[in-house]
PDB file of N, CA and C in Angstrom:
ATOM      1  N   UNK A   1       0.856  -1.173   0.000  1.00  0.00           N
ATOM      2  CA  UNK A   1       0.000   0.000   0.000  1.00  0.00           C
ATOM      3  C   UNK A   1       0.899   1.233   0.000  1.00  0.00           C
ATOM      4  N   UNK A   2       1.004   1.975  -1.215  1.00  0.00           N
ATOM      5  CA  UNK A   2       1.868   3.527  -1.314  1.00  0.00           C
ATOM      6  C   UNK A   2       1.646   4.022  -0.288  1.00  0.00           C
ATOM      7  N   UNK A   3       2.547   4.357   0.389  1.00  0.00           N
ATOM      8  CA  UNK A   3       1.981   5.698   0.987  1.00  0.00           C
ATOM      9  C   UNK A   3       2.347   7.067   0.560  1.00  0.00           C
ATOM     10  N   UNK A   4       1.050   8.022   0.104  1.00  0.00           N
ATOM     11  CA  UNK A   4       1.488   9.201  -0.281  1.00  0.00           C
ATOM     12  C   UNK A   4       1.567   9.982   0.326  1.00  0.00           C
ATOM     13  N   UNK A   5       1.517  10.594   1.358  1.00  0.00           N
ATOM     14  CA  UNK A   5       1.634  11.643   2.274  1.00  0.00           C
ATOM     15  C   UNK A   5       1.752  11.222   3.759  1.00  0.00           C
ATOM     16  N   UNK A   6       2.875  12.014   4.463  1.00  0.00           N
ATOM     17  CA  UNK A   6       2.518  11.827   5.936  1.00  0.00           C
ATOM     18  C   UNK A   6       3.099  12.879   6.877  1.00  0.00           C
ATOM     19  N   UNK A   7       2.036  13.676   7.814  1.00  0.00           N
ATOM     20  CA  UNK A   7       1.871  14.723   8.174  1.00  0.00           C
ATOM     21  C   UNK A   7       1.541  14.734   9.393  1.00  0.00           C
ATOM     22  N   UNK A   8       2.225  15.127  10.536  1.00  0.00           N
ATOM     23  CA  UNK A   8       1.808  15.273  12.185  1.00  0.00           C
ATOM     24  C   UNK A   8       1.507  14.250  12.566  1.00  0.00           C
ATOM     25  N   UNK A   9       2.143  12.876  11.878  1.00  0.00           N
ATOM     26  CA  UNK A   9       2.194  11.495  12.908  1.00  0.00           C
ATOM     27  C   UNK A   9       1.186  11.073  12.174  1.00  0.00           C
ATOM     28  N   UNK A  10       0.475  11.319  11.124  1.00  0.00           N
ATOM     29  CA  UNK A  10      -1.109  10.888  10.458  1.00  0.00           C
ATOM     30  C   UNK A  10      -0.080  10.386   8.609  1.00  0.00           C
ATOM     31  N   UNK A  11      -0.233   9.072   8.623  1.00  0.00           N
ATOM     32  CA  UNK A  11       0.079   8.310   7.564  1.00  0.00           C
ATOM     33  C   UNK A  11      -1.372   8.383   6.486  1.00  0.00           C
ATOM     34  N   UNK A  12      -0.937   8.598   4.965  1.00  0.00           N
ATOM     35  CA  UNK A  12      -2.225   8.597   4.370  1.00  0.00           C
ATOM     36  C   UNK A  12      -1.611   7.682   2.607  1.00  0.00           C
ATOM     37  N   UNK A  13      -2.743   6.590   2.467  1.00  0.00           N
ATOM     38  CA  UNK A  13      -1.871   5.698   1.724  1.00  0.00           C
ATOM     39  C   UNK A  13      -3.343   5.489   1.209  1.00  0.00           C
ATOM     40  N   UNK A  14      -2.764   4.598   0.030  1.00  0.00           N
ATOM     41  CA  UNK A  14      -3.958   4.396  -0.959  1.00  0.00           C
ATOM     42  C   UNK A  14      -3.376   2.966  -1.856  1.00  0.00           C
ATOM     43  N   UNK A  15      -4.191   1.866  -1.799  1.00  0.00           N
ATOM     44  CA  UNK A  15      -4.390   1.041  -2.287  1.00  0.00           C
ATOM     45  C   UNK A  15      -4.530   0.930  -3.658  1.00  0.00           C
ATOM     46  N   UNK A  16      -3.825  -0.237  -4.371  1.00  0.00           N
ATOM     47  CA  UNK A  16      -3.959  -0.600  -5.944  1.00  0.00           C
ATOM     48  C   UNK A  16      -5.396  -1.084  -5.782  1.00  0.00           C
ATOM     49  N   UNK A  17      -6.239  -0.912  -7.154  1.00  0.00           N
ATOM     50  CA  UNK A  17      -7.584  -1.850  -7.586  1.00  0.00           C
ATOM     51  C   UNK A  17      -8.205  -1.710  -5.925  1.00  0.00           C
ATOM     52  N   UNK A  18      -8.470  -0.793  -5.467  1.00  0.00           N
ATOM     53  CA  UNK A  18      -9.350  -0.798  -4.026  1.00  0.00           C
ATOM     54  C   UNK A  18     -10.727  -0.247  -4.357  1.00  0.00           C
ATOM     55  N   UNK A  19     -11.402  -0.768  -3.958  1.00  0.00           N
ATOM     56  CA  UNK A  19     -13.038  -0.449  -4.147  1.00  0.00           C
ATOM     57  C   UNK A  19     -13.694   0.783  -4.206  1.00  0.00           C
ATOM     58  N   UNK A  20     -14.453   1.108  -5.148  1.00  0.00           N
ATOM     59  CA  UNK A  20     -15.605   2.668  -5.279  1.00  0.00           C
ATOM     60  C   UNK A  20     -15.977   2.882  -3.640  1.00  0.00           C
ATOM     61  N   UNK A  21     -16.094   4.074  -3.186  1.00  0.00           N
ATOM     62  CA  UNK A  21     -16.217   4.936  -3.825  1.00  0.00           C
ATOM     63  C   UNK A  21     -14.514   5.321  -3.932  1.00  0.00           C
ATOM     64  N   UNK A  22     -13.706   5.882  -4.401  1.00  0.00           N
ATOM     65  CA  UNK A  22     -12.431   6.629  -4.477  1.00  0.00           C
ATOM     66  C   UNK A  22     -12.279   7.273  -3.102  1.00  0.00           C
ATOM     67  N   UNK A  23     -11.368   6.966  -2.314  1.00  0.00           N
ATOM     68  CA  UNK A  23     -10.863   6.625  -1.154  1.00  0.00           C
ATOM     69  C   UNK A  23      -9.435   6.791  -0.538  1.00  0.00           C
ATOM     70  N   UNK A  24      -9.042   6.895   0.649  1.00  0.00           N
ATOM     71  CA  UNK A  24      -7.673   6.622   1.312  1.00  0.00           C
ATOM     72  C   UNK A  24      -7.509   6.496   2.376  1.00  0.00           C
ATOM     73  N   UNK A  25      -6.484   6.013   2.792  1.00  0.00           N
ATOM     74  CA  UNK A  25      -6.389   5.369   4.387  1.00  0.00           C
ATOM     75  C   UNK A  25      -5.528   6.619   5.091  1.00  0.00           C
ATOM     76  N   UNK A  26      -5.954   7.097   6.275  1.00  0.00           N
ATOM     77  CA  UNK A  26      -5.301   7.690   6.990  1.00  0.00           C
ATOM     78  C   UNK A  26      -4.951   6.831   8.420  1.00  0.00           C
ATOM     79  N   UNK A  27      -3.874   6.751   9.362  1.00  0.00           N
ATOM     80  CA  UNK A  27      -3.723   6.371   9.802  1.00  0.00           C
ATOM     81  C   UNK A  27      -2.980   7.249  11.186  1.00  0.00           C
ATOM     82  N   UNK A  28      -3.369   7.039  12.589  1.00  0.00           N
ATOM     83  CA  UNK A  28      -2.405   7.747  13.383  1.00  0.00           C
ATOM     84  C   UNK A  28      -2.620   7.077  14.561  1.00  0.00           C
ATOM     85  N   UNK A  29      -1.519   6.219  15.014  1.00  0.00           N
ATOM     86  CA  UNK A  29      -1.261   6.169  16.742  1.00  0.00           C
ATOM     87  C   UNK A  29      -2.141   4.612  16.902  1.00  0.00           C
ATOM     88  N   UNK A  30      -2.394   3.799  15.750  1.00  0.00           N
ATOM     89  CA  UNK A  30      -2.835   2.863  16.016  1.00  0.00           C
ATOM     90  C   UNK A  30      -4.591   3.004  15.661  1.00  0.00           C
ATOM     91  N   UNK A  31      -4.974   4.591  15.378  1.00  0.00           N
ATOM     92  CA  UNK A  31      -6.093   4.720  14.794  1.00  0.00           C
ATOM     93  C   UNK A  31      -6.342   4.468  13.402  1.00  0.00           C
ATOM     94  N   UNK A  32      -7.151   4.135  12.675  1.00  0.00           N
ATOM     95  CA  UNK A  32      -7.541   3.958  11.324  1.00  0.00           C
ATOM     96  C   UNK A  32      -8.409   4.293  10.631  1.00  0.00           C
ATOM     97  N   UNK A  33      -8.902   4.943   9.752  1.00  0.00           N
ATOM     98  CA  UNK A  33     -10.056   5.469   8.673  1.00  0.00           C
ATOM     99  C   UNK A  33      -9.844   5.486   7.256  1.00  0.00           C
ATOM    100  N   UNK A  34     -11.228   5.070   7.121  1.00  0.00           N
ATOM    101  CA  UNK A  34     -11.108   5.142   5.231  1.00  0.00           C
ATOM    102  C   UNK A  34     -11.779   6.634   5.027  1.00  0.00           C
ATOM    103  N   UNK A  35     -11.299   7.240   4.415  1.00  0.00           N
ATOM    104  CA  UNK A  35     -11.644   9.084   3.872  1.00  0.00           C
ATOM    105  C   UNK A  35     -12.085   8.984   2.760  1.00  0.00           C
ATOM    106  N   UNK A  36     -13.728   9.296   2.198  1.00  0.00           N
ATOM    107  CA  UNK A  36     -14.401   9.473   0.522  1.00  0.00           C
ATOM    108  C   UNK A  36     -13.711  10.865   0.216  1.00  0.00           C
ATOM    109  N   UNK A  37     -12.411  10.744  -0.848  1.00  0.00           N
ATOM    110  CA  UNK A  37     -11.945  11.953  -1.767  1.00  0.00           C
ATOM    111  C   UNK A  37     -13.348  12.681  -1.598  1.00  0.00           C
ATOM    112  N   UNK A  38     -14.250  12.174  -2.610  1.00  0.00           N
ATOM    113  CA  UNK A  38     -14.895  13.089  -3.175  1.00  0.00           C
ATOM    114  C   UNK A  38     -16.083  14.130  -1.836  1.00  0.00           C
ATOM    115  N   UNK A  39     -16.455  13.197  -0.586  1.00  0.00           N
ATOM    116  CA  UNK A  39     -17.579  13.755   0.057  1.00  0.00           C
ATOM    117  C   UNK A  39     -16.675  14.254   1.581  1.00  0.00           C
ATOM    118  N   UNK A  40     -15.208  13.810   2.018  1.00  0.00           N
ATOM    119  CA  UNK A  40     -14.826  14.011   3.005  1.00  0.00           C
ATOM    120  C   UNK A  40     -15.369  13.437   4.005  1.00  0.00           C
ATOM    121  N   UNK A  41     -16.085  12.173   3.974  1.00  0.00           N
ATOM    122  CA  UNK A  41     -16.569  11.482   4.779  1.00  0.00           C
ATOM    123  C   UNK A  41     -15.877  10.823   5.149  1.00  0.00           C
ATOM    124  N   UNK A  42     -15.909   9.936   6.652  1.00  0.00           N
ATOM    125  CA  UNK A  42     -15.403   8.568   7.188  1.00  0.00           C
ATOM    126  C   UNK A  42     -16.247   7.472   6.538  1.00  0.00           C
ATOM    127  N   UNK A  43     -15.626   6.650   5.940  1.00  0.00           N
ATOM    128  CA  UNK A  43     -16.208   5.672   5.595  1.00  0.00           C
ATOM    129  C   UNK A  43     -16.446   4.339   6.836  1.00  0.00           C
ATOM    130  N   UNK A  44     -14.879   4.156   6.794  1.00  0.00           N
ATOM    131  CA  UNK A  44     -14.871   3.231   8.397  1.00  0.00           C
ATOM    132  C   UNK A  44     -13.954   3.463   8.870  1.00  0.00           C
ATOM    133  N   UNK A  45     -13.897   3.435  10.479  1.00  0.00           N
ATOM    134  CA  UNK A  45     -12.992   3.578  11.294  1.00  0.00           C
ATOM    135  C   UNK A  45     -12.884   4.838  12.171  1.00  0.00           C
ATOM    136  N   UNK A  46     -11.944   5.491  12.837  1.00  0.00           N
ATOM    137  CA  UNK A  46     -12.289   6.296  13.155  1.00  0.00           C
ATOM    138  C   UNK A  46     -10.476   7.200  13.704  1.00  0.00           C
ATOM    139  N   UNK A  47     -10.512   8.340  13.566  1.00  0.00           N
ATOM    140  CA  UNK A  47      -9.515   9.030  14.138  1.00  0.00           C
ATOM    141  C   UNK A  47      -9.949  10.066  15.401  1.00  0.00           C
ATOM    142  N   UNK A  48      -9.300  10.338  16.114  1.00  0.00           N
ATOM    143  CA  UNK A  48      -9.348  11.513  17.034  1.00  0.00           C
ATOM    144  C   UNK A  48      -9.535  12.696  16.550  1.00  0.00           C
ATOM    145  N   UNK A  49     -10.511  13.188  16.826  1.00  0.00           N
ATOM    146  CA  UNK A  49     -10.898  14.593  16.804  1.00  0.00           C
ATOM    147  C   UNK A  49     -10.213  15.707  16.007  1.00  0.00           C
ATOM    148  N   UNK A  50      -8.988  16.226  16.464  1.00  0.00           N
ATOM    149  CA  UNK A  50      -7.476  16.469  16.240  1.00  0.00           C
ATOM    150  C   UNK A  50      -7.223  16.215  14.567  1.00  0.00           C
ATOM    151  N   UNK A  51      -7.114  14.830  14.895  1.00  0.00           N
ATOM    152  CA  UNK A  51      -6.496  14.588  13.635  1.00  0.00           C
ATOM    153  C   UNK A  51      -7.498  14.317  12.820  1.00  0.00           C
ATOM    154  N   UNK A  52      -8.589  13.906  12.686  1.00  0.00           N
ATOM    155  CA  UNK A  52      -9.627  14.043  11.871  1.00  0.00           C
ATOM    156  C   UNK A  52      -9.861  15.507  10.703  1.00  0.00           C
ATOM    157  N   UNK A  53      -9.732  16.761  11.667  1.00  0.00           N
ATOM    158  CA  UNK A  53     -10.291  17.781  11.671  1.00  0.00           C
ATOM    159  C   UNK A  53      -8.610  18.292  10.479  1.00  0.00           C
ATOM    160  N   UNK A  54      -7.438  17.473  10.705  1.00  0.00           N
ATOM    161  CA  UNK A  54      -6.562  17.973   9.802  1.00  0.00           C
ATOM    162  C   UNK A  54      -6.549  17.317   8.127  1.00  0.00           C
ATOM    163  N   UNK A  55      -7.017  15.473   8.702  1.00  0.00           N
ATOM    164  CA  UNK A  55      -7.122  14.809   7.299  1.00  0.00           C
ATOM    165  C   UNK A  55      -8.423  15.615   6.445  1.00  0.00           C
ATOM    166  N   UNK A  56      -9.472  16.042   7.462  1.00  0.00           N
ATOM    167  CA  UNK A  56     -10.383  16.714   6.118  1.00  0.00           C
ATOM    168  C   UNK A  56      -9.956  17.610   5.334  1.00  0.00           C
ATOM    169  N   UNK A  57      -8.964  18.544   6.428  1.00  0.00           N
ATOM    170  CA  UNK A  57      -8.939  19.985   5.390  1.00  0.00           C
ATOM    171  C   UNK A  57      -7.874  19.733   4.498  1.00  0.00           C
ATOM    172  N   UNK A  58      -6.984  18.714   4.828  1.00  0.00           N
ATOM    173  CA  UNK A  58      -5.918  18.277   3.932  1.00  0.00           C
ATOM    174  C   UNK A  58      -6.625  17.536   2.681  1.00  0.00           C
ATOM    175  N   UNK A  59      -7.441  17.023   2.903  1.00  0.00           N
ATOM    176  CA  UNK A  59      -8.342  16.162   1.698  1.00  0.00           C
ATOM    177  C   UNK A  59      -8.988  17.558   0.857  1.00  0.00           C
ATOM    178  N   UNK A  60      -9.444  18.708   1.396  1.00  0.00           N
ATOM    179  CA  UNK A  60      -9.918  19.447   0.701  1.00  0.00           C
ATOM    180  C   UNK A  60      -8.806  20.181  -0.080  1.00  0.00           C
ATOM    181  N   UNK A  61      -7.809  20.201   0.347  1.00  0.00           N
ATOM    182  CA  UNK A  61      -7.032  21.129  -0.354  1.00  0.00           C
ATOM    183  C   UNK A  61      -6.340  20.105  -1.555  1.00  0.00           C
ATOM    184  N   UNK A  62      -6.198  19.317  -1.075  1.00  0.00           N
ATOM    185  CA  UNK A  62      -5.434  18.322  -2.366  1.00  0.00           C
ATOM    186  C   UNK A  62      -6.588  17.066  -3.026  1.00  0.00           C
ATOM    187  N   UNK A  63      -8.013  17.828  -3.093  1.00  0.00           N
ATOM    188  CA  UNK A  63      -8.638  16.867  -3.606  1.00  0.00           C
ATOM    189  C   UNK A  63      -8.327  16.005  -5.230  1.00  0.00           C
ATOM    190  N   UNK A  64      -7.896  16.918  -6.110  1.00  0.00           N
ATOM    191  CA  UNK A  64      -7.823  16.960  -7.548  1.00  0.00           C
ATOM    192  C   UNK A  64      -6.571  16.237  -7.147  1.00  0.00           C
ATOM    193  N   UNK A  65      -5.618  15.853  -6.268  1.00  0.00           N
ATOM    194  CA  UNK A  65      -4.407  15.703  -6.462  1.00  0.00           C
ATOM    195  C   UNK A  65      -4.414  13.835  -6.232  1.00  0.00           C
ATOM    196  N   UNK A  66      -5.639  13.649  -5.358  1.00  0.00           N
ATOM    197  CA  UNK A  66      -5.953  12.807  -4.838  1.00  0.00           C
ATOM    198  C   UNK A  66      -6.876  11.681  -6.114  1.00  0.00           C
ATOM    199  N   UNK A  67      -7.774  12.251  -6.383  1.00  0.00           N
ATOM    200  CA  UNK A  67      -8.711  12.044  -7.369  1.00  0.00           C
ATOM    201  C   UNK A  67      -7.465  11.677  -8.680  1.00  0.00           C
ATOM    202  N   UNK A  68      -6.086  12.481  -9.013  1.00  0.00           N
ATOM    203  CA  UNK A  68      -5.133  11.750 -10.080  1.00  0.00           C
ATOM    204  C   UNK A  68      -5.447  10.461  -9.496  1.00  0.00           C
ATOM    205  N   UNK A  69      -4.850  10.514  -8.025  1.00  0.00           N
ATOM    206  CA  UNK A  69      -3.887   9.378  -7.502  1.00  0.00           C
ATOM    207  C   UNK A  69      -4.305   8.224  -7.524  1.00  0.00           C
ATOM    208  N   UNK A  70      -6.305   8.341  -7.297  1.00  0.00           N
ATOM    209  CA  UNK A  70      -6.645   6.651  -7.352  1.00  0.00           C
ATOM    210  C   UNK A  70      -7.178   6.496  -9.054  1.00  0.00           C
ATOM    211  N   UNK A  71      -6.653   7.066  -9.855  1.00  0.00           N
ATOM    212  CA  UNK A  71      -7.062   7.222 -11.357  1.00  0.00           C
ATOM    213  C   UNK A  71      -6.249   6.073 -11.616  1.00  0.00           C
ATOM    214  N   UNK A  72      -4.865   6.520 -11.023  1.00  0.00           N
ATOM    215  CA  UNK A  72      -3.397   6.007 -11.251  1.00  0.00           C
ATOM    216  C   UNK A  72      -3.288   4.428 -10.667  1.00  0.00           C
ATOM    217  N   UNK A  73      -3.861   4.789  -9.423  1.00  0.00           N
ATOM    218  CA  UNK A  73      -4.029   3.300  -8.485  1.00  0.00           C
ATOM    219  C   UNK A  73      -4.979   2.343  -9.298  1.00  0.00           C
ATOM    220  N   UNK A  74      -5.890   2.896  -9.823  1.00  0.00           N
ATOM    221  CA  UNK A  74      -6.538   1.869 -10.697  1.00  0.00           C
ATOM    222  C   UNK A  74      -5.816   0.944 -11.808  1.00  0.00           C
ATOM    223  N   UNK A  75      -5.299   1.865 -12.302  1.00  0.00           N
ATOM    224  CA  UNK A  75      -4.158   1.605 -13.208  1.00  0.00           C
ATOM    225  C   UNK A  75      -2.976   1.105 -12.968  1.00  0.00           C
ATOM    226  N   UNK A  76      -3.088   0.899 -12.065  1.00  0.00           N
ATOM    227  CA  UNK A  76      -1.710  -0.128 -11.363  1.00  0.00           C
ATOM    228  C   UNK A  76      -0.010   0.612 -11.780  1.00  0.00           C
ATOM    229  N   UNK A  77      -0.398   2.363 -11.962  1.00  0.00           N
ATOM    230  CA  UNK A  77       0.619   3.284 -11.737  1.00  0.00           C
ATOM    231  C   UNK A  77       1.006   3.598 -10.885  1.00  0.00           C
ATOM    232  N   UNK A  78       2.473   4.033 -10.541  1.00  0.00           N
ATOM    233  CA  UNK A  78       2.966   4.523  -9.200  1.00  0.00           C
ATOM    234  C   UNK A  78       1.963   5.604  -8.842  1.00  0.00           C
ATOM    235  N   UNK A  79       2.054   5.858  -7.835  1.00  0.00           N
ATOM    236  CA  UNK A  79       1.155   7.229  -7.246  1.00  0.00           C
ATOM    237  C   UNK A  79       2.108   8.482  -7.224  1.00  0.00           C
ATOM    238  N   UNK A  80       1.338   9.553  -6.756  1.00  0.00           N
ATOM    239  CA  UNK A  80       2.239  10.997  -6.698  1.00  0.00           C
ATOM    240  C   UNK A  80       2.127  10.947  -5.126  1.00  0.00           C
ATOM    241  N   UNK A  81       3.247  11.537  -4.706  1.00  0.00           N
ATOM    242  CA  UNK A  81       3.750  11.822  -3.143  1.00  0.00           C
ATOM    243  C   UNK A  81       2.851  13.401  -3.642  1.00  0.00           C
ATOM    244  N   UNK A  82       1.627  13.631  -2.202  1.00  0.00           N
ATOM    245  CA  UNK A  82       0.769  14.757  -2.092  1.00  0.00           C
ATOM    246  C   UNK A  82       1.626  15.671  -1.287  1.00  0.00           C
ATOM    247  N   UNK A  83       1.599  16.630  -0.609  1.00  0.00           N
ATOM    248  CA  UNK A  83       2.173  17.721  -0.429  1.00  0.00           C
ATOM    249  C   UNK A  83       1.080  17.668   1.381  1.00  0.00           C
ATOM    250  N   UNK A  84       2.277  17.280   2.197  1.00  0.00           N
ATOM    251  CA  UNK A  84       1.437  17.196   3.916  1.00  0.00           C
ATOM    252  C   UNK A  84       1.299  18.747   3.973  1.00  0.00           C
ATOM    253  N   UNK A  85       0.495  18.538   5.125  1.00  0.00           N
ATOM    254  CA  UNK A  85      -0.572  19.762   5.573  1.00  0.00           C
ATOM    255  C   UNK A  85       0.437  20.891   6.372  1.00  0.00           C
TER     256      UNK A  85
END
């Protein structure tokens, strides 16, 4: 699993051929969540407050960057390293 970005202890990685909706894993401290690119939702799992409140706005700012990345992941292309928060 790439990981493309990692920012204030919060790992954010994205899976080859991984399931609709377009998605990524953030990770911190033993916490885990799946993040919808497109709606900024938790899909499953859950982070702390804290760090929640940074993976969204980081998802908002690099949405288009994100949206390449699982274009690419579909495609069984390397990914782009995103730009941490």
């Amino acid at each position: 699993m790439p990981e493309i970005s990692l920012f204030r202890g919060i790992r954010i990685t994205m899976y080859y051929n991984d399931h609709n909706p377009p998605h990524f894993h953030a990770e911190y401290a033993g916490y885990k969540a799946l993040v919808d690119v497109i709606s900024g939702c938790v899909l499953r799992g859950s982070l702390p407050a804290r760090q929640l409140k940074l993976v969204l706005a980081w998802n908002e700012l690099h949405r288009d960057e994100l949206m390449q990345n699982w274009e690419l992941a579909k495609r069984q292309q390397p990914l782009n390293a995103v730009d941490p928060l």
